[in-house]
N, C-alpha and C. Protein backbone atom coordinates (compact mmCIF):
# COMPACT_ATOMS: atom_id res chain seq x y z
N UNK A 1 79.58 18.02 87.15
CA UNK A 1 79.58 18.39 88.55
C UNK A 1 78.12 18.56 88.99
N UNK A 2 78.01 18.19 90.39
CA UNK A 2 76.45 18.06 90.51
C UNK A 2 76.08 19.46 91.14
N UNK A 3 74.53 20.04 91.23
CA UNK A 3 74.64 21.33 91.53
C UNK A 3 74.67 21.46 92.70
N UNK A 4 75.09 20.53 93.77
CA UNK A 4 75.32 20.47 95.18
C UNK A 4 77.03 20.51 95.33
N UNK A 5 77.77 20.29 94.73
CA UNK A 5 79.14 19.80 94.67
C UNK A 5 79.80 21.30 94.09
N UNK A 6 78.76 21.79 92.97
CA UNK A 6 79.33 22.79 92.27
C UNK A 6 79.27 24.12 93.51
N UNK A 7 78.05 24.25 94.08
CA UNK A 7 77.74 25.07 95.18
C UNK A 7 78.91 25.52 96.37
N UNK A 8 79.19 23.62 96.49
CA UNK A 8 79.73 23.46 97.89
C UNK A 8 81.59 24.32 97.13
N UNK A 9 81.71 24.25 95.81
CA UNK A 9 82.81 24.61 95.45
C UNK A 9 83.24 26.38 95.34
N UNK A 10 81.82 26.86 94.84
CA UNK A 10 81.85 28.13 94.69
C UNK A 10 81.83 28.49 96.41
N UNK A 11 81.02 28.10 97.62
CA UNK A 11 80.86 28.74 98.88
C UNK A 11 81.87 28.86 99.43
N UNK A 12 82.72 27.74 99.21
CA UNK A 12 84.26 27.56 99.61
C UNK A 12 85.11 28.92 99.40
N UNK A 13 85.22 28.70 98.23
CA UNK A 13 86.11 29.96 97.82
C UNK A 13 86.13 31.38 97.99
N UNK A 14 84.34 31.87 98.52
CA UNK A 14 84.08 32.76 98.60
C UNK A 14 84.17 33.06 100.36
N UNK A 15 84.23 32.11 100.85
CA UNK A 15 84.21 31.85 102.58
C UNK A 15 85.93 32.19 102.45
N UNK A 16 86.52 31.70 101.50
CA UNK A 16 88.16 31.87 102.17
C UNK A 16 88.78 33.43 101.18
N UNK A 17 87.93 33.49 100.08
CA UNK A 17 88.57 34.69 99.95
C UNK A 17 87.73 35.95 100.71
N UNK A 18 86.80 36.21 101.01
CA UNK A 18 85.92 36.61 101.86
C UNK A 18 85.22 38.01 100.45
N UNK A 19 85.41 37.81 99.55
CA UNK A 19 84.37 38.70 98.57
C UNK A 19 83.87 37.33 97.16
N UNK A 20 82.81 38.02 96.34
CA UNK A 20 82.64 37.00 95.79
C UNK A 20 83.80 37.43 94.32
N UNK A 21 84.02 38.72 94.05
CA UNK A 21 84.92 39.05 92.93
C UNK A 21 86.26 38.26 93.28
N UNK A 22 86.97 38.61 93.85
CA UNK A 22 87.99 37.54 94.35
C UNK A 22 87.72 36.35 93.83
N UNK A 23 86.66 35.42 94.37
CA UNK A 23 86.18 34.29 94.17
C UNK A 23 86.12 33.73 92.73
N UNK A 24 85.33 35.06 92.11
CA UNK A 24 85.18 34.43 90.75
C UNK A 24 86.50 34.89 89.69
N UNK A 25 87.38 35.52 90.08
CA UNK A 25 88.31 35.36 89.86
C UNK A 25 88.87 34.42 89.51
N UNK A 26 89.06 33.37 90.83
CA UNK A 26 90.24 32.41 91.06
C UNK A 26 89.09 31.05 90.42
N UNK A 27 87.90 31.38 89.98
CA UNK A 27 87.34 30.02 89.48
C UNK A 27 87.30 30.37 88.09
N UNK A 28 87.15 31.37 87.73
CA UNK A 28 87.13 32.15 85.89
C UNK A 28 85.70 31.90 85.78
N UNK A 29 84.77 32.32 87.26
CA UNK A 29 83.33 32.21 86.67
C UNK A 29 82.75 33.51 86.87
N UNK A 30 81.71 34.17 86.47
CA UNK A 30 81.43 35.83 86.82
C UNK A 30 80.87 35.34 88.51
N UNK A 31 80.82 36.98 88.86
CA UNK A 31 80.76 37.17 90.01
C UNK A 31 79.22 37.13 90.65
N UNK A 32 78.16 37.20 89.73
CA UNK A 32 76.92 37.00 89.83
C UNK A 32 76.32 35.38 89.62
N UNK A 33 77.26 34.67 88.74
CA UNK A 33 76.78 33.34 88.71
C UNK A 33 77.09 32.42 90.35
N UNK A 34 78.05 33.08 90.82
CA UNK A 34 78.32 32.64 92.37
C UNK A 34 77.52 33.61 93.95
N UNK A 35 77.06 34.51 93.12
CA UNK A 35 75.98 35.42 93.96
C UNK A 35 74.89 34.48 94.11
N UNK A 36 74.11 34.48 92.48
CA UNK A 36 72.95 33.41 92.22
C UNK A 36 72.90 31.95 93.54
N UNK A 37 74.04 31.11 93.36
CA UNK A 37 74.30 29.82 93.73
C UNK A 37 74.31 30.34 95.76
N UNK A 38 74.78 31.21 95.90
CA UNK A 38 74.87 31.53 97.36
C UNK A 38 73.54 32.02 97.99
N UNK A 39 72.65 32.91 96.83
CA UNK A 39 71.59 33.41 97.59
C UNK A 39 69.89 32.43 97.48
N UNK A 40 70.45 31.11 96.15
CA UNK A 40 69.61 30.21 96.55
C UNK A 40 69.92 29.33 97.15
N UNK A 41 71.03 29.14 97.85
CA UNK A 41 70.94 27.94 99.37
C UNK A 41 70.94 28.72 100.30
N UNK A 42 70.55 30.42 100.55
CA UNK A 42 70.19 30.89 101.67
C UNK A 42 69.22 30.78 101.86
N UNK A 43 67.84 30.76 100.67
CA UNK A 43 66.74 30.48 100.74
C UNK A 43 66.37 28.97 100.60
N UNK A 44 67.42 28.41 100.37
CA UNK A 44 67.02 26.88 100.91
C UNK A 44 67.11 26.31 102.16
N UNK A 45 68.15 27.13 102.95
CA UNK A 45 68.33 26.57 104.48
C UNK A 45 67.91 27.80 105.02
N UNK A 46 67.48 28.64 104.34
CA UNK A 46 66.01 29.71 105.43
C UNK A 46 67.09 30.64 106.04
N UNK A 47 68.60 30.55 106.28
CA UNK A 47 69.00 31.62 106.87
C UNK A 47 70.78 32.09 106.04
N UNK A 48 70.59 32.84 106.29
CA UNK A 48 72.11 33.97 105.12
C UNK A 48 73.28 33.30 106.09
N UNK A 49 73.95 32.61 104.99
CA UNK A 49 75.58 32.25 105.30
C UNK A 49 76.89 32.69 105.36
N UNK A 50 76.30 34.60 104.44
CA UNK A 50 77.32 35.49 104.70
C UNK A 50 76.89 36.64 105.39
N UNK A 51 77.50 37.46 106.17
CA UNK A 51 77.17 39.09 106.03
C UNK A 51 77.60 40.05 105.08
N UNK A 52 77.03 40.85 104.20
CA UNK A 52 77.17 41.64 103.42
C UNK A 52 77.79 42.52 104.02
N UNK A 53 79.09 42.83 104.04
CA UNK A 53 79.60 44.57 104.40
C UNK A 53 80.45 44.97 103.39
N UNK A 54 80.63 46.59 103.69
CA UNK A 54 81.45 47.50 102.50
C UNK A 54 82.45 46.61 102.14
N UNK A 55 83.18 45.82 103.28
CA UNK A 55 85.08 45.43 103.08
C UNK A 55 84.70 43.93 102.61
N UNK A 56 83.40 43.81 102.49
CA UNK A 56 83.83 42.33 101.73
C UNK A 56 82.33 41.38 102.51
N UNK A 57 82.34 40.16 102.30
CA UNK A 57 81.94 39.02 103.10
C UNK A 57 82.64 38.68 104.13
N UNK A 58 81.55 38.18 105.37
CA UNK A 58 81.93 37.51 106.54
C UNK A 58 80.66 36.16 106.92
N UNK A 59 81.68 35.40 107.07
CA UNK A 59 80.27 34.36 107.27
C UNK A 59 79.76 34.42 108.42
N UNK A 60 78.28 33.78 108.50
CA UNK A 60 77.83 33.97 109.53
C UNK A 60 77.80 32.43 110.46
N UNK A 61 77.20 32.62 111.33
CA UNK A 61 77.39 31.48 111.99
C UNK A 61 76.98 29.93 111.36
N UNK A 62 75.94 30.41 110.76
CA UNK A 62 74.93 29.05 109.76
C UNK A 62 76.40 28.89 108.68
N UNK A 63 76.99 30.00 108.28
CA UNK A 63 78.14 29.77 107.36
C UNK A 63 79.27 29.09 107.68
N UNK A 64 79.67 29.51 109.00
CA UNK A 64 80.89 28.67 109.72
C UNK A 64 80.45 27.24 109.49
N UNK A 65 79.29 27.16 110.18
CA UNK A 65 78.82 25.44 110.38
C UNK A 65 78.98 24.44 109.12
N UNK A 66 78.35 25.44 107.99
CA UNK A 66 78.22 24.70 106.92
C UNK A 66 79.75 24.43 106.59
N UNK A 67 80.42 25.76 106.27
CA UNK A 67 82.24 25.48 105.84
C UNK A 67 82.76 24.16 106.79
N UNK A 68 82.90 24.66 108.11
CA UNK A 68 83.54 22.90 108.85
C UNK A 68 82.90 22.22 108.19
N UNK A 69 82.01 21.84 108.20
CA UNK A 69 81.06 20.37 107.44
C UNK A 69 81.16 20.07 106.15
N UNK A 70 81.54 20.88 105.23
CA UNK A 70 82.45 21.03 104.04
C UNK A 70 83.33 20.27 103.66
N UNK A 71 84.37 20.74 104.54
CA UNK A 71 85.99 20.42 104.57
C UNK A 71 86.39 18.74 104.92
């Protein structure tokens, strides 16, 4: 899997379950190896694709865009 494909797989899951534990759950990968992969394509496209709150993740607008363009 390429590390663009693998990315686009972990962002997915974490956009629809809206935490990353959830996420790495349902992929059987830890919850920091999908932290890692999310917080270096925030610093690759210069702006955060989730919001961090107590109840979980919410994407942000740069996040919406990217998910449609995803799918």
């Amino acid at each position: 899997m390429s590390p663009f494909s693998r990315f686009a797989h972990y962002f997915i899951a974490v956009a629809r379950c809206g935490s990353l534990r959830r996420a790495a759950e349902q992929l059987h990968i830890s919850a920091s190896a999908i932290n890692r992969q999310i917080l270096q394509a925030e610093e690759a496209f210069g702006t955060p694709l989730f919001e961090r709150l107590p109840e979980g993740l919410r994407m942000t607008t740069a996040g919406e865009l990217l998910y449609d363009n995803l799918l």
